[in-house]
C-alpha atoms as a PDB file:
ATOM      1  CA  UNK A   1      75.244  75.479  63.762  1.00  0.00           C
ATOM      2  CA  UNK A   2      77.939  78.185  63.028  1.00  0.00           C
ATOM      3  CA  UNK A   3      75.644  80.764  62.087  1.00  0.00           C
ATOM      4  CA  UNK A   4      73.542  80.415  65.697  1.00  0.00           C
ATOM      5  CA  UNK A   5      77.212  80.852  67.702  1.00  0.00           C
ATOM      6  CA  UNK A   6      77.849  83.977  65.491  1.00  0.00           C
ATOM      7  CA  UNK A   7      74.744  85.878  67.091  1.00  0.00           C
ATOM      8  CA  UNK A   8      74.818  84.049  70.401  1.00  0.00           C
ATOM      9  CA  UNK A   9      78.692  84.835  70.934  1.00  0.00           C
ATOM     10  CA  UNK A  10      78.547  88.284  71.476  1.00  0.00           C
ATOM     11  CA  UNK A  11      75.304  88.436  73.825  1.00  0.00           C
ATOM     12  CA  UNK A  12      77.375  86.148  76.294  1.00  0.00           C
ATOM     13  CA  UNK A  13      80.545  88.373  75.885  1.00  0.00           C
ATOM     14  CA  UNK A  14      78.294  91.672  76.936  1.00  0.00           C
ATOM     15  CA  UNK A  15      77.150  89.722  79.962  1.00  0.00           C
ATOM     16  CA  UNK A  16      80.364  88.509  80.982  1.00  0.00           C
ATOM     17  CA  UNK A  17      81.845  92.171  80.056  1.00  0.00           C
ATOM     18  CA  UNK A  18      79.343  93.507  82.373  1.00  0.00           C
ATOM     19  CA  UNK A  19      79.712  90.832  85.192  1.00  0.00           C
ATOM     20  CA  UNK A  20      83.254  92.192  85.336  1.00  0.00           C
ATOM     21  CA  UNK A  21      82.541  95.901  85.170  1.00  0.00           C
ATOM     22  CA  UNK A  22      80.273  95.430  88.160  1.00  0.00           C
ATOM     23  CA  UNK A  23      82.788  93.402  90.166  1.00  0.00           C
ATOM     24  CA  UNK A  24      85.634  96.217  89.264  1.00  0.00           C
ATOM     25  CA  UNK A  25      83.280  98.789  90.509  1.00  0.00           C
ATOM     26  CA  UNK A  26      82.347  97.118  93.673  1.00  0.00           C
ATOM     27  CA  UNK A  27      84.778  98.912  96.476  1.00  0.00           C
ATOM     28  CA  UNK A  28      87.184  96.858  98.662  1.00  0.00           C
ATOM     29  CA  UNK A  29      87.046  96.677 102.821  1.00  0.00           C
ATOM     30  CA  UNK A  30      90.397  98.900 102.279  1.00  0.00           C
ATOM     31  CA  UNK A  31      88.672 101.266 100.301  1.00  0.00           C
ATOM     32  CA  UNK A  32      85.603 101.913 102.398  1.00  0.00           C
ATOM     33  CA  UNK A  33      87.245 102.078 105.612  1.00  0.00           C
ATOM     34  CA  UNK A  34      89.823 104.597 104.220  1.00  0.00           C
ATOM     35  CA  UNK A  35      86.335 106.418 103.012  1.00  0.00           C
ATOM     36  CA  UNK A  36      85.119 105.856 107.110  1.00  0.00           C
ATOM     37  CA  UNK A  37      88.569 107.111 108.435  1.00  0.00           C
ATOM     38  CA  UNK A  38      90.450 109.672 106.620  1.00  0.00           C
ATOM     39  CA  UNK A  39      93.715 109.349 107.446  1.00  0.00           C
ATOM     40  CA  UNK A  40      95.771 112.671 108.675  1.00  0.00           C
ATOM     41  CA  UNK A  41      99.101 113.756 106.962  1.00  0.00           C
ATOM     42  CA  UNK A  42     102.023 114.690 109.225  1.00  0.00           C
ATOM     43  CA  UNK A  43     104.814 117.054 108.450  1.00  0.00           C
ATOM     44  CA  UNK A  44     108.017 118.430 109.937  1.00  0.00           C
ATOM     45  CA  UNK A  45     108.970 122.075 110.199  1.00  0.00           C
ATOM     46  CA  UNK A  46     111.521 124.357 112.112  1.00  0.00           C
ATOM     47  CA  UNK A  47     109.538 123.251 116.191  1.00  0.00           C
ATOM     48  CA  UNK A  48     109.553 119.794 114.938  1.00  0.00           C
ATOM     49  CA  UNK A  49     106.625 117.431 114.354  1.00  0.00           C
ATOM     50  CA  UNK A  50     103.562 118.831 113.461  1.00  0.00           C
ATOM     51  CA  UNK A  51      99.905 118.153 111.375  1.00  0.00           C
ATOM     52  CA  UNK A  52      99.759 119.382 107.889  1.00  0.00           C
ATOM     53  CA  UNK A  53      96.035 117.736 107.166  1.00  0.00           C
ATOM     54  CA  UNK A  54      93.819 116.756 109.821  1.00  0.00           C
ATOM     55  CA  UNK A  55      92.084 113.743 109.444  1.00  0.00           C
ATOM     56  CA  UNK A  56      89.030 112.147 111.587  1.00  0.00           C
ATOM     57  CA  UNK A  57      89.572 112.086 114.915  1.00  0.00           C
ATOM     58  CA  UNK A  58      89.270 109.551 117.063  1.00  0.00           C
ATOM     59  CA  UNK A  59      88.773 109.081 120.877  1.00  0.00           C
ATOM     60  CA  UNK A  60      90.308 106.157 122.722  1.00  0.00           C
ATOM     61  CA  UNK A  61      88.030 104.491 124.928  1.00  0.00           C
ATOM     62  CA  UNK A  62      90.399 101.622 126.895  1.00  0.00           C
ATOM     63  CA  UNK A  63      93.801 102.704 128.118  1.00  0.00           C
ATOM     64  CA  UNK A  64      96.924  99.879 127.707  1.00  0.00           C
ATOM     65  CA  UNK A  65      97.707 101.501 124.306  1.00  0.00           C
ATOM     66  CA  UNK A  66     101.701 102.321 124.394  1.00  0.00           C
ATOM     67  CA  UNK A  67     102.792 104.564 122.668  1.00  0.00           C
ATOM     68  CA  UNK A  68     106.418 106.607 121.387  1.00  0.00           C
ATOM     69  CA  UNK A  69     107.355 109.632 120.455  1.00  0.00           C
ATOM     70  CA  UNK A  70     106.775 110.917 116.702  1.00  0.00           C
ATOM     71  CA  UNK A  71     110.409 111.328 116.165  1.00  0.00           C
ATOM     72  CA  UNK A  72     111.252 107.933 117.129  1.00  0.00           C
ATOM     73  CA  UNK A  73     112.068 105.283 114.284  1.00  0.00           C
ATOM     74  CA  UNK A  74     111.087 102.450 115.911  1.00  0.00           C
ATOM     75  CA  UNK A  75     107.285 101.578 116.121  1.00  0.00           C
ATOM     76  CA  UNK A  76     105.293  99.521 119.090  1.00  0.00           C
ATOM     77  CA  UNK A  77     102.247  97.438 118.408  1.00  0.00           C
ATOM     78  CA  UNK A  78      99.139  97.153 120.937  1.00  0.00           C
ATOM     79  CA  UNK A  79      96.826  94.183 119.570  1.00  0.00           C
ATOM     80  CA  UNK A  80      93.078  93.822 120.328  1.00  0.00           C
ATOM     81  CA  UNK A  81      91.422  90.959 120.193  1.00  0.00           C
ATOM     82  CA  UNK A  82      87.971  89.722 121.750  1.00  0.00           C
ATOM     83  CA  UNK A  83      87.705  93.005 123.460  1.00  0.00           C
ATOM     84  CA  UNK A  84      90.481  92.750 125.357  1.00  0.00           C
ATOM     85  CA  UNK A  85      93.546  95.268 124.742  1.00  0.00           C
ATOM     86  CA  UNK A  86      96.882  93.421 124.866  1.00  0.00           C
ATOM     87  CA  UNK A  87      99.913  95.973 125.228  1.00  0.00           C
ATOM     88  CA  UNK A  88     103.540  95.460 123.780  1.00  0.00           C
ATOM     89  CA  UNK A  89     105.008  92.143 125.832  1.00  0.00           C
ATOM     90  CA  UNK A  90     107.551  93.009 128.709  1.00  0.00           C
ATOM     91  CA  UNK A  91     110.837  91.896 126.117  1.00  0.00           C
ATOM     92  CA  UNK A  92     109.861  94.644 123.840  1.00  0.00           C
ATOM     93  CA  UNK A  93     109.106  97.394 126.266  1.00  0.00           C
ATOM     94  CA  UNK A  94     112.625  96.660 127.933  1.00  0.00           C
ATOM     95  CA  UNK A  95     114.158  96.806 124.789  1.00  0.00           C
ATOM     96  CA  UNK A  96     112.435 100.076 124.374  1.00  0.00           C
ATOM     97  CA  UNK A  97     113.110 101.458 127.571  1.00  0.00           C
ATOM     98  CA  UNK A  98     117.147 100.788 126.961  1.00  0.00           C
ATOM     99  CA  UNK A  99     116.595 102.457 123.158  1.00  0.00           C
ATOM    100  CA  UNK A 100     115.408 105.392 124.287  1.00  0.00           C
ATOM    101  CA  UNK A 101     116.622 105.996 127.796  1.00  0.00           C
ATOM    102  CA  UNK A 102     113.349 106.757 129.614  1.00  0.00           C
ATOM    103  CA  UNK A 103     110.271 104.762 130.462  1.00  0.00           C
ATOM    104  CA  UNK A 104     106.735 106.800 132.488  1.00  0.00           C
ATOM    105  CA  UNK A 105     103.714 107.563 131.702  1.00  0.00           C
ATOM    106  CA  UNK A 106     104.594 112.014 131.863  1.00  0.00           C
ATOM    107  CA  UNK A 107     106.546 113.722 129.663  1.00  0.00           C
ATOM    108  CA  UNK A 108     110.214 113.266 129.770  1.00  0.00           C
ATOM    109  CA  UNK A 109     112.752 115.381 128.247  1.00  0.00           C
ATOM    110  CA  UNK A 110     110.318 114.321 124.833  1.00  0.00           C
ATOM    111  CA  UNK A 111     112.186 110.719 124.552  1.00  0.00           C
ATOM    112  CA  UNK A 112     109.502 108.697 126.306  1.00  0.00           C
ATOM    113  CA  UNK A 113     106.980 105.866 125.711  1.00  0.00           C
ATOM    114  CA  UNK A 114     103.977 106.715 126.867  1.00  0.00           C
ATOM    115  CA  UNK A 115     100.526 104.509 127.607  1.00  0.00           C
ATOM    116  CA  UNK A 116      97.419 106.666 125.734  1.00  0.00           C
ATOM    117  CA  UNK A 117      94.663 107.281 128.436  1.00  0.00           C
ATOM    118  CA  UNK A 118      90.981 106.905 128.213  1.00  0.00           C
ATOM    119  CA  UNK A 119      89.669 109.704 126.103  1.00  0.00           C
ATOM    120  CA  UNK A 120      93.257 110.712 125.043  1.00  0.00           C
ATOM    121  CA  UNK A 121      91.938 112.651 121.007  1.00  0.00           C
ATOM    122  CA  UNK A 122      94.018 110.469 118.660  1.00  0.00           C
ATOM    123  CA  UNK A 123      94.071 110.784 114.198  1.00  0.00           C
ATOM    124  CA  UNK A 124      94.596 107.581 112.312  1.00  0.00           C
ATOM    125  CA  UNK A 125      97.787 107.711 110.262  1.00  0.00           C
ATOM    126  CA  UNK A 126      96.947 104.602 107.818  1.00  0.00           C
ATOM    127  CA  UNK A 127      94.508 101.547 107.707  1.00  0.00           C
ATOM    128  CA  UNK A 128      95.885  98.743 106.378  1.00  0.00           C
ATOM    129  CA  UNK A 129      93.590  95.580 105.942  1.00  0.00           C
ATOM    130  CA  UNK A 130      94.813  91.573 105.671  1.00  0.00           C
ATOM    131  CA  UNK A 131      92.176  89.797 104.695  1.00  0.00           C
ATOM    132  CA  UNK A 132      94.854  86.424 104.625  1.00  0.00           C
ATOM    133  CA  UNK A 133      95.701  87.208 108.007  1.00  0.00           C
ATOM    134  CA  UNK A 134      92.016  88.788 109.976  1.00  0.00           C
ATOM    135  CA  UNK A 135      94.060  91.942 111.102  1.00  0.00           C
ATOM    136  CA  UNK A 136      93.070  95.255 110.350  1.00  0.00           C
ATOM    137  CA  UNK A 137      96.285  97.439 111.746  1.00  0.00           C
ATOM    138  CA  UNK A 138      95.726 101.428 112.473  1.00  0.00           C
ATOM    139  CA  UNK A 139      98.645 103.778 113.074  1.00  0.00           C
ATOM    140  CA  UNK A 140      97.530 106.268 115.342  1.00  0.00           C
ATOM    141  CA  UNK A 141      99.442 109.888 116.554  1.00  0.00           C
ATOM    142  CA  UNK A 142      98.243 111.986 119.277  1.00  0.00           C
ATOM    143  CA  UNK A 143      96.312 115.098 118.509  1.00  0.00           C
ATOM    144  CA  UNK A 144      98.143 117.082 121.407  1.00  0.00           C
ATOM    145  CA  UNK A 145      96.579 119.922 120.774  1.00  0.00           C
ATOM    146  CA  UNK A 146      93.158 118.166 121.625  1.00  0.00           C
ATOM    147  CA  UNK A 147      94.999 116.938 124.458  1.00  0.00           C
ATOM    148  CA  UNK A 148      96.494 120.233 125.509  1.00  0.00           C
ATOM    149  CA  UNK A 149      99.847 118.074 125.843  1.00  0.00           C
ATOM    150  CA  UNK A 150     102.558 121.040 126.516  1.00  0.00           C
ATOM    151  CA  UNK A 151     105.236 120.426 125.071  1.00  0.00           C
ATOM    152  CA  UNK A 152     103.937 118.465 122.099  1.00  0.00           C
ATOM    153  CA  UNK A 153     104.836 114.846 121.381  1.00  0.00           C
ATOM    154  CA  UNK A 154     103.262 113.700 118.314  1.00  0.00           C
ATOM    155  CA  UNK A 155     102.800 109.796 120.455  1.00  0.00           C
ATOM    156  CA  UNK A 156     102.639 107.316 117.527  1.00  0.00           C
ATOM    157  CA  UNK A 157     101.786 103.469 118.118  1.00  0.00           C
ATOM    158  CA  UNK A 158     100.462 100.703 115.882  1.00  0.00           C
ATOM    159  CA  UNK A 159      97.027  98.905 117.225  1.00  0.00           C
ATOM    160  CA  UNK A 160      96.348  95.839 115.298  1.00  0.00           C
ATOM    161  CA  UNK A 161      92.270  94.700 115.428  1.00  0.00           C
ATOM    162  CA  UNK A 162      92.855  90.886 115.194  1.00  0.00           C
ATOM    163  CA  UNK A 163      89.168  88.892 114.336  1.00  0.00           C
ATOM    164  CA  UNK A 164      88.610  85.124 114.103  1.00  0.00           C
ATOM    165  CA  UNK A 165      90.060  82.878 111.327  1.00  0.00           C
ATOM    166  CA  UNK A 166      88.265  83.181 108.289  1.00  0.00           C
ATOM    167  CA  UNK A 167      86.317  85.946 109.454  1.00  0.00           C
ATOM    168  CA  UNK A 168      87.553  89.386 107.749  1.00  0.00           C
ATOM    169  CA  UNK A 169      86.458  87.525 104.236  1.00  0.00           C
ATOM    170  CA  UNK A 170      83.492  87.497 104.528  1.00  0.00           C
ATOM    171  CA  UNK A 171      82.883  90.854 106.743  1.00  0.00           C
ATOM    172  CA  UNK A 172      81.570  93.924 105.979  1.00  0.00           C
ATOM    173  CA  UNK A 173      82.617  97.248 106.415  1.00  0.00           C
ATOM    174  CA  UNK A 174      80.255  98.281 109.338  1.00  0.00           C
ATOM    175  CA  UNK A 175      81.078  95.028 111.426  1.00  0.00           C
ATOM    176  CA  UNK A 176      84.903  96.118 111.065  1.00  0.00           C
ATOM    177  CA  UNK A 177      84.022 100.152 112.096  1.00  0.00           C
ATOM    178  CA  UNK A 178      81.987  98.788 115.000  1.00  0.00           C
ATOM    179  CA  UNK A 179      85.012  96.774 116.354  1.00  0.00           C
ATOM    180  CA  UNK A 180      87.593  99.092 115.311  1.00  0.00           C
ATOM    181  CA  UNK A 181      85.079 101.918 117.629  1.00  0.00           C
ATOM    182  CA  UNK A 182      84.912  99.845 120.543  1.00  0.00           C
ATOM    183  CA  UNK A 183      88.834 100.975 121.098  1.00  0.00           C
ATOM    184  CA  UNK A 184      88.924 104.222 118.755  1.00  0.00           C
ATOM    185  CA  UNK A 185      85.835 105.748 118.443  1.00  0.00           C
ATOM    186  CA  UNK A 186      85.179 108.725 116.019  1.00  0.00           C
ATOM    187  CA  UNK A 187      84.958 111.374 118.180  1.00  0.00           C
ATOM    188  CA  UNK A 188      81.394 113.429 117.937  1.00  0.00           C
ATOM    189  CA  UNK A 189      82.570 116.528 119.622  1.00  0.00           C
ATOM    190  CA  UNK A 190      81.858 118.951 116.372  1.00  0.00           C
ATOM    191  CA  UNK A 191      78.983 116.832 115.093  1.00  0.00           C
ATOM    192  CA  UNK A 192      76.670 117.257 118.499  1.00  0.00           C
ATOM    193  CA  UNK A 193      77.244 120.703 117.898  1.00  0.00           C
ATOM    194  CA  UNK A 194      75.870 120.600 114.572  1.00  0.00           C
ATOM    195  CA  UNK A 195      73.108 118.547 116.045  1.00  0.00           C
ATOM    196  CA  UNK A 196      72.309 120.650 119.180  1.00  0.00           C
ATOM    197  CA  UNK A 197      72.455 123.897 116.394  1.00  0.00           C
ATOM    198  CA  UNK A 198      69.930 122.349 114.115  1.00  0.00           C
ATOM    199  CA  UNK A 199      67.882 121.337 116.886  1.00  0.00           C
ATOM    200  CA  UNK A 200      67.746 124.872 118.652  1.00  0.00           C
ATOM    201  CA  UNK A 201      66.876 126.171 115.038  1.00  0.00           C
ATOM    202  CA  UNK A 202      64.031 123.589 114.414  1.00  0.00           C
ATOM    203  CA  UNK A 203      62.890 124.570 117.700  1.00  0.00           C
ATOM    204  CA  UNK A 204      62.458 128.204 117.618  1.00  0.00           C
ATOM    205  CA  UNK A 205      60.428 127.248 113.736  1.00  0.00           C
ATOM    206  CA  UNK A 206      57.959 125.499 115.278  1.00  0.00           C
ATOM    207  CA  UNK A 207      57.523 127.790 118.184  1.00  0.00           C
ATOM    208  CA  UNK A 208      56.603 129.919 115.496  1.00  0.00           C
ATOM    209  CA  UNK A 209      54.505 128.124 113.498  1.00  0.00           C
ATOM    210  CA  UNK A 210      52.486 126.978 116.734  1.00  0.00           C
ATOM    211  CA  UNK A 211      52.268 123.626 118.209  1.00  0.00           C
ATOM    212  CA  UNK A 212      50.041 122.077 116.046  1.00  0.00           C
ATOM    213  CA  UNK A 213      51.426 122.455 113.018  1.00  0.00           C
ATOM    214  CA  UNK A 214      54.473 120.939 114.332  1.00  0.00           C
ATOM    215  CA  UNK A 215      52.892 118.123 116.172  1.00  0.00           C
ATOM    216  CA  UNK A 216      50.880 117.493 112.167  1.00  0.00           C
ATOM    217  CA  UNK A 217      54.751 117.364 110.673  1.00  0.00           C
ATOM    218  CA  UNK A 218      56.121 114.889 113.211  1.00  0.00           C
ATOM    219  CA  UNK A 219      53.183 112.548 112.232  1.00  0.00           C
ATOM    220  CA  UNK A 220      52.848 112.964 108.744  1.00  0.00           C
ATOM    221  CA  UNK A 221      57.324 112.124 108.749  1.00  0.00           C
ATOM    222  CA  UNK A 222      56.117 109.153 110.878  1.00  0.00           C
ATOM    223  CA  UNK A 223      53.726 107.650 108.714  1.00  0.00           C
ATOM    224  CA  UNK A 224      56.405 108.118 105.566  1.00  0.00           C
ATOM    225  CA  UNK A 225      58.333 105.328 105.667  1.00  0.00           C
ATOM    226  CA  UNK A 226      61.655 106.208 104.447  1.00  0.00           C
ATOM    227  CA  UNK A 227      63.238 103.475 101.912  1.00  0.00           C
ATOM    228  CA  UNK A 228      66.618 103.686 100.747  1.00  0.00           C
ATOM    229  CA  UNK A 229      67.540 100.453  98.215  1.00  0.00           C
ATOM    230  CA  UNK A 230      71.330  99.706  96.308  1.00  0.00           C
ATOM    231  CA  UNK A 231      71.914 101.805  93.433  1.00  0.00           C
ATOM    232  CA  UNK A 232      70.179 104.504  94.432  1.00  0.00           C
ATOM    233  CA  UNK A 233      71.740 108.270  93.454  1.00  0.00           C
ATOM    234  CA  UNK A 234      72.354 110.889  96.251  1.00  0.00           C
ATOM    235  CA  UNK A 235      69.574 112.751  94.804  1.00  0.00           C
ATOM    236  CA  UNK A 236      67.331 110.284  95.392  1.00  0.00           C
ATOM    237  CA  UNK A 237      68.872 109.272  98.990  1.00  0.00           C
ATOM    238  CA  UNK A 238      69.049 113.115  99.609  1.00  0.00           C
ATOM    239  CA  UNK A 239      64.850 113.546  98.724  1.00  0.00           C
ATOM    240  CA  UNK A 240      64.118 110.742 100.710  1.00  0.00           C
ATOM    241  CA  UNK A 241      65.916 111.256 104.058  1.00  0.00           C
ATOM    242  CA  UNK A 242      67.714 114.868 103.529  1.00  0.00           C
ATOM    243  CA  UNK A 243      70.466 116.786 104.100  1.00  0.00           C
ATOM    244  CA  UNK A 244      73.114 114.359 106.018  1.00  0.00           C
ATOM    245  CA  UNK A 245      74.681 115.302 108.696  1.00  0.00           C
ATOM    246  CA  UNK A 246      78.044 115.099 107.932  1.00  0.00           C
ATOM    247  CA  UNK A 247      79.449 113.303 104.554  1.00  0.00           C
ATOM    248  CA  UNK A 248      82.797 111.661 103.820  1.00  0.00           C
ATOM    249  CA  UNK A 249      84.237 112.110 100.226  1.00  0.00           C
ATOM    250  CA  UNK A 250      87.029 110.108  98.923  1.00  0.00           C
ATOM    251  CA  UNK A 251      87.194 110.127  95.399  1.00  0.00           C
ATOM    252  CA  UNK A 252      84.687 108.219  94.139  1.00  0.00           C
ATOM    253  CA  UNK A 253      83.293 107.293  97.377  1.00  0.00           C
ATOM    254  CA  UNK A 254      80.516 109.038  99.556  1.00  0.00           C
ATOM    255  CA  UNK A 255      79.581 108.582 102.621  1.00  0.00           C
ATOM    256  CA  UNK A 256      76.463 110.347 104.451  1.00  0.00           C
ATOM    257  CA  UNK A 257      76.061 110.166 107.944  1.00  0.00           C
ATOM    258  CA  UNK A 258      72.760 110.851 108.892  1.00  0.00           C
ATOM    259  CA  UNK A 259      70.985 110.495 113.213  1.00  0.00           C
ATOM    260  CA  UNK A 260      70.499 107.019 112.861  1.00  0.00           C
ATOM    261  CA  UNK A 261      72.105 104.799 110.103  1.00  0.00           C
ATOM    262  CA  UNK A 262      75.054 105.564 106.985  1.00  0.00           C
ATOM    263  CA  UNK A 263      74.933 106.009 103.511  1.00  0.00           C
ATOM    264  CA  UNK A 264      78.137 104.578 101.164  1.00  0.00           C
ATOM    265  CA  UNK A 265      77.922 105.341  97.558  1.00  0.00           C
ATOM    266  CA  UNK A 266      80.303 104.293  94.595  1.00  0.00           C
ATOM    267  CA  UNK A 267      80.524 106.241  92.034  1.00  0.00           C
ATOM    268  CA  UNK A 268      77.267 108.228  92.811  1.00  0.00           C
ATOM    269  CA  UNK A 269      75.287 105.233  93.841  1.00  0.00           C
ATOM    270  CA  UNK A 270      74.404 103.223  97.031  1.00  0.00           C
ATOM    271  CA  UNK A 271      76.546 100.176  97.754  1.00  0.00           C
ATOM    272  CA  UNK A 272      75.927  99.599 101.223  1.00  0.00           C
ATOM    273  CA  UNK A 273      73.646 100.974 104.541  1.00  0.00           C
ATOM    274  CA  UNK A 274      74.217 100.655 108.217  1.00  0.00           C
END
């Protein structure tokens, strides 16, 4: 019997070696929605606060979000849960209010909390995801100069995305991006005018090459079904439904955003669509 162990021994370590090389490879929720939301690096110079790398930007779409100024140590956190936006509890925005002296929703001699308003242009400071407690918390400072805020604040505030027991487990990364957008939503102000460029361009081409030509194109693209399966390269993904619109690259993770659905890869290949 010893000699049929000796061959069958290392087939079943070369399985279980490459069980484990595919689990190492697979990317965590952390990982792919750092990859969804790069985060934006602050830095301090002789006017004060100010952003050394811009990250994606974000537009809130619900106002209770309280915020405080950049240069404050202290931190307040706005939870959302089941679509509703809860803000800081009355006990901690007194104690804030006596901490820093001040408490409106204007400017104030730049020690003031401050509630974030509907469409208020916001960057994402860090993601941080527990899976043992369903919260997904994302630190958020004010782009001001998106705002046109004069003098500039740098408003910071913690919102914490709290889902059902159990839940975050067993989720996937574009169920988490489609909650975490119903209160920050990546703003799309540069990409439809990408969109409205390459349509003005595709335009004028089939002006010129005459409306039949261009109505033979549209229905030869709709009878092409376009397939994209896991572990395919971004050669193939790029042959099969072209140049994306925007990409995200993070090491070794890609994403491709194209009109209606995105692309992850890991390590050159596709891990996940939406």
């Amino acid at each position: 019997m010893l000699p049929k162990y000796k061959f069958l021994l290392p087939g079943i370590a070369l399985i279980f070696a490459l069980g484990l090389q595919a689990n190492a490879q697979a990317p965590t929720l952390q990982e792919q929605l750092a990859a969804q939301y790069k985060t934006t690096k602050m830095g301090t110079d002789t006017s004060g606060a100010s952003v050394v790398e811009a990250g994606t930007l974000l537009a809130i779409q619900k106002g209770g979000i309280l915020g405080v100024p950049w240069t404050d140590h202290s931190m307040l956190t706005t939870k959302y849960e089941g679509g509703a936006v809860h803000s800081p509890n009355g006990l901690v925005v007194a104690g804030k209010k006596s901490l820093l002296g001040h408490f409106s929703t204007t400017q104030n001699e730049g020690q003031t909390t401050k509630f974030f308003a509907k469409g208020d242009k916001v960057y994402a400071t860090k993601i941080d995801v527990k899976v043992e407690k369903d919260t997904v918390m994302v630190a958020i400072v004010a782009c001001d100069t998106c705002n046109k805020t004069d003098p500039p604040t740098y408003n910071k505030a913690n919102v914490e995305f709290v889902f059902p027991k159990g839940s975050l487990a067993k989720a996937s990364a574009g169920d988490i991006e489609d909650t975490i957008g119903q209160l920050l939503a990546i703003s799309d102000d540069s990409q439809q005018g990408d969109q409205q460029q390459q349509g003005d361009q595709q335009q004028q081409q089939g002006q010129q090459q005459g409306g039949q030509d261009q109505g033979g194109q549209q229905q030869q693209q709709q009878q092409e079904p376009q397939s994209i399966q896991m572990g395919m390269t971004t050669d193939q993904v790029q042959a099969a439904l072209g140049q994306p619109q925007k990409t995200v690259n993070l090491g070794p993770k890609q994403i491709y955003v194209y009109k209606d659905l995105k692309v992850t890869f890991f390590n050159g290949k596709v891990v996940d669509v939406q």
